[in-house]
C-alpha atoms as a PDB file:
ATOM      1  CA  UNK A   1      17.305 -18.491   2.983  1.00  0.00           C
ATOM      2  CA  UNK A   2      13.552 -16.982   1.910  1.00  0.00           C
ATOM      3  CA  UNK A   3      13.601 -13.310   2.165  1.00  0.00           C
ATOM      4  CA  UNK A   4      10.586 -11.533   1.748  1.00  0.00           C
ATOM      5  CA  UNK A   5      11.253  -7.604   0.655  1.00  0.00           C
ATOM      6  CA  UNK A   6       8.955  -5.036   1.870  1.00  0.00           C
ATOM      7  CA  UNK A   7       7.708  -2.461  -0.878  1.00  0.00           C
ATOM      8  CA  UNK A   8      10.398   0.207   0.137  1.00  0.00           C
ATOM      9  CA  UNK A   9      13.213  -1.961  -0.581  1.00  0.00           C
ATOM     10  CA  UNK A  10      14.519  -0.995  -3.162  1.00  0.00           C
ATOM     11  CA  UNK A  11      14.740  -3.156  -6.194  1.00  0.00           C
ATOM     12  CA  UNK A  12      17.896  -2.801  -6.827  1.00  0.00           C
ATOM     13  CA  UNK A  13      18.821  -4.472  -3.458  1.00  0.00           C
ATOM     14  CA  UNK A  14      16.057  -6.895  -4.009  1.00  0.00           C
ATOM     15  CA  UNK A  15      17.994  -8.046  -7.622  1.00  0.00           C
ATOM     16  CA  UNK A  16      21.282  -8.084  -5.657  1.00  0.00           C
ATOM     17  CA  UNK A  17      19.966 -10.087  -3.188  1.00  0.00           C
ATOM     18  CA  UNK A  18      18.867 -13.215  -5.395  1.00  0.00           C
ATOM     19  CA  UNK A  19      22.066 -12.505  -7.768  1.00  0.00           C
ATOM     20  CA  UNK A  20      23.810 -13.772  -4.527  1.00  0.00           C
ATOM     21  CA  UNK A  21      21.437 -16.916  -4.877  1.00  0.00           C
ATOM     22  CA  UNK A  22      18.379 -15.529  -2.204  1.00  0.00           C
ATOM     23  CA  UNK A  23      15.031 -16.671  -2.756  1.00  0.00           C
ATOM     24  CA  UNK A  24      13.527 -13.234  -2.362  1.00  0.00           C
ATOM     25  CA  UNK A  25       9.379 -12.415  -2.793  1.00  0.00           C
ATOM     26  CA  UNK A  26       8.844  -8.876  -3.421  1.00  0.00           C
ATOM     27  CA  UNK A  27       5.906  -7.502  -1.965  1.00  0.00           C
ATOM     28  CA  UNK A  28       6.020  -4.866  -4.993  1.00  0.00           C
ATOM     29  CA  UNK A  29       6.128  -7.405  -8.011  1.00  0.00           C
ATOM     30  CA  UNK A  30       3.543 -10.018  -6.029  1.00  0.00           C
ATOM     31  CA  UNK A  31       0.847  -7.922  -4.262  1.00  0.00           C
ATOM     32  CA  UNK A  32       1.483  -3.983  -3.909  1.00  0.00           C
ATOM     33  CA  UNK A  33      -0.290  -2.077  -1.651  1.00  0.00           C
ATOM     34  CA  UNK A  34      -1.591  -5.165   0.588  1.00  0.00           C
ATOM     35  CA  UNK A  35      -1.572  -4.095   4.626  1.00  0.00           C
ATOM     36  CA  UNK A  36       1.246  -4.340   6.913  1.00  0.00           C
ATOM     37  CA  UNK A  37      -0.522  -6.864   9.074  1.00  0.00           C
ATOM     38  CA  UNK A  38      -0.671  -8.953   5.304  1.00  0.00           C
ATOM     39  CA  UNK A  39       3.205  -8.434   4.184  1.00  0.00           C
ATOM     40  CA  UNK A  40       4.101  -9.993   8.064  1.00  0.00           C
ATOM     41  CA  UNK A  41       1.513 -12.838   7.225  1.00  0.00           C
ATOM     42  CA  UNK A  42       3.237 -14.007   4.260  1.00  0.00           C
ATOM     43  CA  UNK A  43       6.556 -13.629   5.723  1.00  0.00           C
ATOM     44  CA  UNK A  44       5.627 -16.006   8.437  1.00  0.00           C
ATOM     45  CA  UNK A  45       4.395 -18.641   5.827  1.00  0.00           C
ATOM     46  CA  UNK A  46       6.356 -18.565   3.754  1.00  0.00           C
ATOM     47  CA  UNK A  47       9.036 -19.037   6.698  1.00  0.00           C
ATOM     48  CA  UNK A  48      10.964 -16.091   5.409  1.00  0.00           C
ATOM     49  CA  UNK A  49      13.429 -12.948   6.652  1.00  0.00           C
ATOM     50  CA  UNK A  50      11.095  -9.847   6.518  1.00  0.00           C
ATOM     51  CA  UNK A  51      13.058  -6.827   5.197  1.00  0.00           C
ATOM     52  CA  UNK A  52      11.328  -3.426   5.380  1.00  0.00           C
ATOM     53  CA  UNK A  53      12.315   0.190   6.485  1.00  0.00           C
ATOM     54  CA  UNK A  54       8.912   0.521   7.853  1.00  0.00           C
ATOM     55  CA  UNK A  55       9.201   1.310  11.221  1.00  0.00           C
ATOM     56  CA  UNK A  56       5.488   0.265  11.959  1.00  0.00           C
ATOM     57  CA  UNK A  57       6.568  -3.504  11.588  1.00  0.00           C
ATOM     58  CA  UNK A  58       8.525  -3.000  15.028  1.00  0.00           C
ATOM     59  CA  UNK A  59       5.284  -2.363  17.049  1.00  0.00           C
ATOM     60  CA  UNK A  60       2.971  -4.811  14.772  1.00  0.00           C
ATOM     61  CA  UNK A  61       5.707  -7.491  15.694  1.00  0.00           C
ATOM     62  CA  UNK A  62       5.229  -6.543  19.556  1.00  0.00           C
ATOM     63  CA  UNK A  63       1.550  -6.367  19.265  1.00  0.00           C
ATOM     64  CA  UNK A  64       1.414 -10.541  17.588  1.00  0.00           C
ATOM     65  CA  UNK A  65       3.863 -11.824  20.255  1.00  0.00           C
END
């Protein structure tokens, strides 16, 4: 499974997550500070989970459906 990690996950669950064999992309190590409507684009092409805590992600889901 591809997980891409939104920059408030933390990195310690981001290292945890590939210990367990996860292909994760960190939005942190790769691109920091790149716009929600970005970090949901390369989720999507990637063909990846999208972790976040950011609530915004909810409503910019709604809003490309």
């Amino acid at each position: 499974m591809r997980i891409v990690a939104g920059e408030n996950v933390d990195k310690q669950i981001v290292d945890c997550l590939r210990e367990h064999g996860y292909s994760v992309t960190s939005i942190v190590e790769m691109d920091p500070g790149i716009d929600d409507e970005a970090v949901l684009a390369a989720s999507r092409q990637e063909g990846a989970l999208l972790i976040t805590a950011d609530k915004d992600f909810g409503e910019l889901c709604s809003a490309m459906a």
